[in-house]
C-alpha atoms as a PDB file:
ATOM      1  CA  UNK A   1      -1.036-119.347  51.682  1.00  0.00           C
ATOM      2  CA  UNK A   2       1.060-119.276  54.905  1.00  0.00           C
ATOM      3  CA  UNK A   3      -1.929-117.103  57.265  1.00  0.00           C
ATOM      4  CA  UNK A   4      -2.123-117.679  60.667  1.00  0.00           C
ATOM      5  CA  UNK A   5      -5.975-117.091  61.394  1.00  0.00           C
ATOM      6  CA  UNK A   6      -8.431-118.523  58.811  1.00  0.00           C
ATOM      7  CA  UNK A   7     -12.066-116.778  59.511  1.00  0.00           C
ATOM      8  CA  UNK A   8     -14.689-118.687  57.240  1.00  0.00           C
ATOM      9  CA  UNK A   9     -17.291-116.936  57.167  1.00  0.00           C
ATOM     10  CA  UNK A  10     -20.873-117.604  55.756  1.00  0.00           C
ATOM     11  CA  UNK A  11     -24.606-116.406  55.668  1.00  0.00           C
ATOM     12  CA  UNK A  12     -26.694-117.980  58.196  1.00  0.00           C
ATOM     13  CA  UNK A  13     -30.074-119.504  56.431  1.00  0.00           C
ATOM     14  CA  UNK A  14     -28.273-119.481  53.298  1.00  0.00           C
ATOM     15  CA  UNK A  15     -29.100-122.438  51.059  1.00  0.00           C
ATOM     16  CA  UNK A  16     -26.097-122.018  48.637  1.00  0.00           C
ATOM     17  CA  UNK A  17     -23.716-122.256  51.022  1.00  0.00           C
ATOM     18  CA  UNK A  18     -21.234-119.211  49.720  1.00  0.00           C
ATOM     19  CA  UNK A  19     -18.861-118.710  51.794  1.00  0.00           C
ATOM     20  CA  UNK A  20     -15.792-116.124  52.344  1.00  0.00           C
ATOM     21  CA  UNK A  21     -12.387-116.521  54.041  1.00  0.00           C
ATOM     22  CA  UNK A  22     -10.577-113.899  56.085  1.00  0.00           C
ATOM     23  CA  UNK A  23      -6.774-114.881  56.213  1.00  0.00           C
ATOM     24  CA  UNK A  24      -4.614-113.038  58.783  1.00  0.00           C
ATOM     25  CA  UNK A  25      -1.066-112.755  58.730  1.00  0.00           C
ATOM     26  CA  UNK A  26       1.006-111.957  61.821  1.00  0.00           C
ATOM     27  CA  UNK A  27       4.816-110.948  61.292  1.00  0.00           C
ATOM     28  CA  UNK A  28       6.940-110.797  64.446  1.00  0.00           C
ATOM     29  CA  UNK A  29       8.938-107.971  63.750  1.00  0.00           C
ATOM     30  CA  UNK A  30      10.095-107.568  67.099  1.00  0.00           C
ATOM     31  CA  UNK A  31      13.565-109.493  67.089  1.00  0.00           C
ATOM     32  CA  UNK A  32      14.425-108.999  63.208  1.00  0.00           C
ATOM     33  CA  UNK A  33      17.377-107.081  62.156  1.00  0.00           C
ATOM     34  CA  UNK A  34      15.951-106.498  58.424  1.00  0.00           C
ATOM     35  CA  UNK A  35      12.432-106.723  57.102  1.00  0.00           C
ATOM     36  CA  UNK A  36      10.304-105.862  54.257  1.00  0.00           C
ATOM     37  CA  UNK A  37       8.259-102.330  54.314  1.00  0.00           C
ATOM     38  CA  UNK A  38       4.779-102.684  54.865  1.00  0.00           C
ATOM     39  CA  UNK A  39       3.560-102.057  51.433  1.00  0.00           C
ATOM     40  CA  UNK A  40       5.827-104.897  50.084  1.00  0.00           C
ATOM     41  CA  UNK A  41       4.347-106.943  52.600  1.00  0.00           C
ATOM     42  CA  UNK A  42       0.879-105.734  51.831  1.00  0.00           C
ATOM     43  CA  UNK A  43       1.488-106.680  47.868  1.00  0.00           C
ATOM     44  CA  UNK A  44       2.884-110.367  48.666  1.00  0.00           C
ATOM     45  CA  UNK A  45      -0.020-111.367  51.091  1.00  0.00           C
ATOM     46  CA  UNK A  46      -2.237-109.693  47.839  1.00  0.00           C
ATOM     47  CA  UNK A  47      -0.551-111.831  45.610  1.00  0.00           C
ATOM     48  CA  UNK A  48      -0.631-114.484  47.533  1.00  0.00           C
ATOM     49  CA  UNK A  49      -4.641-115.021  47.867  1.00  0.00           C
ATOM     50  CA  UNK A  50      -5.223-113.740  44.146  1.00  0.00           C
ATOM     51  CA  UNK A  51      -2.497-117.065  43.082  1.00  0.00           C
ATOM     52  CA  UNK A  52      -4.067-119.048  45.600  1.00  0.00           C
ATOM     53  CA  UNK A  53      -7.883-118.129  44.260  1.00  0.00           C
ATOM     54  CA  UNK A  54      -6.687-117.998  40.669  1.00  0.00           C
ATOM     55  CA  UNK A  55      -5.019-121.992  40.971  1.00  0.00           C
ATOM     56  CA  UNK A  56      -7.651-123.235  42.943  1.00  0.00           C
ATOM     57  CA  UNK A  57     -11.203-121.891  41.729  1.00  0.00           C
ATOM     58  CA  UNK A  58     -11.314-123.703  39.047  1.00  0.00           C
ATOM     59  CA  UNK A  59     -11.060-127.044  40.877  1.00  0.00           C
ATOM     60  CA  UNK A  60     -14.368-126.503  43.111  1.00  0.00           C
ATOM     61  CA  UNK A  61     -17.589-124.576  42.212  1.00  0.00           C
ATOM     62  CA  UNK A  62     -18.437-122.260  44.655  1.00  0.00           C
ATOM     63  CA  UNK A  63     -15.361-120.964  45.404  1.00  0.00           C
ATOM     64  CA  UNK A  64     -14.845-118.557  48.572  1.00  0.00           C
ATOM     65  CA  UNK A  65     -14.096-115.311  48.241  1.00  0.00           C
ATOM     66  CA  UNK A  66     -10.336-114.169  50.194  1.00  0.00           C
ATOM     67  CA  UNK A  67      -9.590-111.659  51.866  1.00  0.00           C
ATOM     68  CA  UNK A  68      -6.670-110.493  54.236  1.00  0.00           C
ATOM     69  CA  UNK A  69      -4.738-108.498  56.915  1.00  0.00           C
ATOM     70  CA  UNK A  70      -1.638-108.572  58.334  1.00  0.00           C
ATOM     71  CA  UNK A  71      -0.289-107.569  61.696  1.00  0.00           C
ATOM     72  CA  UNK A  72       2.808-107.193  62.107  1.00  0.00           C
ATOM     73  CA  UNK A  73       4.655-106.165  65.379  1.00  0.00           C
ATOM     74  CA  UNK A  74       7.792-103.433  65.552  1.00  0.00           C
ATOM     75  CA  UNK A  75      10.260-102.765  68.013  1.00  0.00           C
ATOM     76  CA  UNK A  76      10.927 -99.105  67.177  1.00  0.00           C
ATOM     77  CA  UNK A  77       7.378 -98.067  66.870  1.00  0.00           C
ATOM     78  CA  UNK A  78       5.740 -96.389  69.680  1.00  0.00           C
ATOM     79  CA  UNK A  79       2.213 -96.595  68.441  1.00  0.00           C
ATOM     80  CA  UNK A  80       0.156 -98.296  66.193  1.00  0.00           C
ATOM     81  CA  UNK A  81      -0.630 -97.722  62.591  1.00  0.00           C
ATOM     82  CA  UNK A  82      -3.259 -98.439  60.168  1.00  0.00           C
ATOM     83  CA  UNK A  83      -2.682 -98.619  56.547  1.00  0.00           C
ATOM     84  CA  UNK A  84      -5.436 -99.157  54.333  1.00  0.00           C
ATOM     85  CA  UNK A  85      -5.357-101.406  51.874  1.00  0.00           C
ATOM     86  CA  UNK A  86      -6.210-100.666  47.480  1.00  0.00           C
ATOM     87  CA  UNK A  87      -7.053-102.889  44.902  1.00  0.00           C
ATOM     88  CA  UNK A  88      -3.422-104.549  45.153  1.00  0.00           C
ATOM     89  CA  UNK A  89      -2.144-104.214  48.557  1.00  0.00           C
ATOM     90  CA  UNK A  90      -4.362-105.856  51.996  1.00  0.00           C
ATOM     91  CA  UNK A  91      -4.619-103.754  54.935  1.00  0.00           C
ATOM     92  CA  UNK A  92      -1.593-104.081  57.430  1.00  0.00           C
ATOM     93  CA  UNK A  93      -1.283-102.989  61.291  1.00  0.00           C
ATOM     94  CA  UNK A  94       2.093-102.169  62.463  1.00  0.00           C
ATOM     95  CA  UNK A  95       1.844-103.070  66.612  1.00  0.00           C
ATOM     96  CA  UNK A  96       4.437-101.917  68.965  1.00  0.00           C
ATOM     97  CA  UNK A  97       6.263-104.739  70.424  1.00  0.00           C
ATOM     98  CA  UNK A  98       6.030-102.615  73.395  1.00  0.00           C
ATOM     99  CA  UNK A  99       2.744-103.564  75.800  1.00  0.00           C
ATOM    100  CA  UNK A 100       2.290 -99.892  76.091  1.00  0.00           C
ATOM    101  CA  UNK A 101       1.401 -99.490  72.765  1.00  0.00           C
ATOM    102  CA  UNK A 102      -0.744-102.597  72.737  1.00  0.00           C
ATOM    103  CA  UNK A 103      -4.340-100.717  73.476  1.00  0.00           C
ATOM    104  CA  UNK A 104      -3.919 -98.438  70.296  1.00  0.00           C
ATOM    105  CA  UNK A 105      -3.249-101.222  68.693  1.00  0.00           C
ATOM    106  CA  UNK A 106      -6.325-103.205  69.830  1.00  0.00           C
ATOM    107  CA  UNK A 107      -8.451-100.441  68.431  1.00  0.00           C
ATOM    108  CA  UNK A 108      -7.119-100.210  65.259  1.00  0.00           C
ATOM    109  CA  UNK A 109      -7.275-103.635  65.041  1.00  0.00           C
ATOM    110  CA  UNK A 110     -11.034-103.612  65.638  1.00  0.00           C
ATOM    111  CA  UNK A 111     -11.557-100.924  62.885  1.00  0.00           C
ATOM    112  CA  UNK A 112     -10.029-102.324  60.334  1.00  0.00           C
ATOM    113  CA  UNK A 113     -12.042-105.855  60.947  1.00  0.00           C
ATOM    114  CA  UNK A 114     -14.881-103.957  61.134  1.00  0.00           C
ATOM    115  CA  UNK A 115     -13.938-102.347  57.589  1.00  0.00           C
ATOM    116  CA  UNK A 116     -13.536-106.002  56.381  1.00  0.00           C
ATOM    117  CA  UNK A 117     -16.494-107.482  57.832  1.00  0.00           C
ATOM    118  CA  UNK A 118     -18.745-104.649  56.612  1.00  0.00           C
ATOM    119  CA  UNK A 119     -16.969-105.338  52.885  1.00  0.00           C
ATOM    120  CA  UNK A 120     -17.844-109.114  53.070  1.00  0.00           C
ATOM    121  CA  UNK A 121     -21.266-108.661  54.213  1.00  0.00           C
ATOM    122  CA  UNK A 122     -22.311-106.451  51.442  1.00  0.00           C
ATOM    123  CA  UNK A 123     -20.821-108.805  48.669  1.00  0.00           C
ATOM    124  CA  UNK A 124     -23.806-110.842  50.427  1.00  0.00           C
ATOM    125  CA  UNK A 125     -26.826-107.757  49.716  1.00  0.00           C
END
């Protein structure tokens, strides 16, 4: 799957033992003369844990359920920005590369694992 953070995640007191994955991806942007847009990104990392689930499921019962984010740093932006994700596409943070911009990005970062987190524990309810 290539992620760089693997947060397994799972119900304390449970007795079946389901558990969920959070992959994050981290793209350093910073020094590259080309690279993909953020949706494109957003769609590979998608397609990515749906092949990954899809190939591997069937091999173990109880399964966990993935899901994703990717940060990915930029040398021209100034700020950070959020962009949800949809049914195809994970959410991605674009961080300046710039230290200045790294609080903004902090905070967005926090929202959208909150976002996440609330997601994943309601698949539990």
């Amino acid at each position: 799957m290539g992620g760089h953070l693997y947060l397994v995640l799972h119900e304390l007191g449970c007795v079946d033992d389901r558990k969920q994955v959070l992959v994050l991806w981290s793209v350093n942007g910073a020094g590259a003369t080309s690279m993909p847009d953020c949706a494109e990104m957003a769609r590979s990392a998608w397609d990515a844990l749906r092949e990954h689930y899809t190939f591997l499921s069937p091999r173990r019962i109880g399964f966990p359920e993935l899901r994703g984010m990717i940060v990915v740093s930029r040398l021209e932006a100034n700020q950070a920005m959020f962009h949800d994700g949809n049914g195809h596409r994970l959410p991605v943070l674009e961080a300046p590369a710039d230290s200045r911009g790294w609080e903004s990005a902090v905070e967005w970062l926090a929202l959208g694992l909150d976002t996440i987190f609330e997601d994943m524990l309601k698949s539990w309810l």
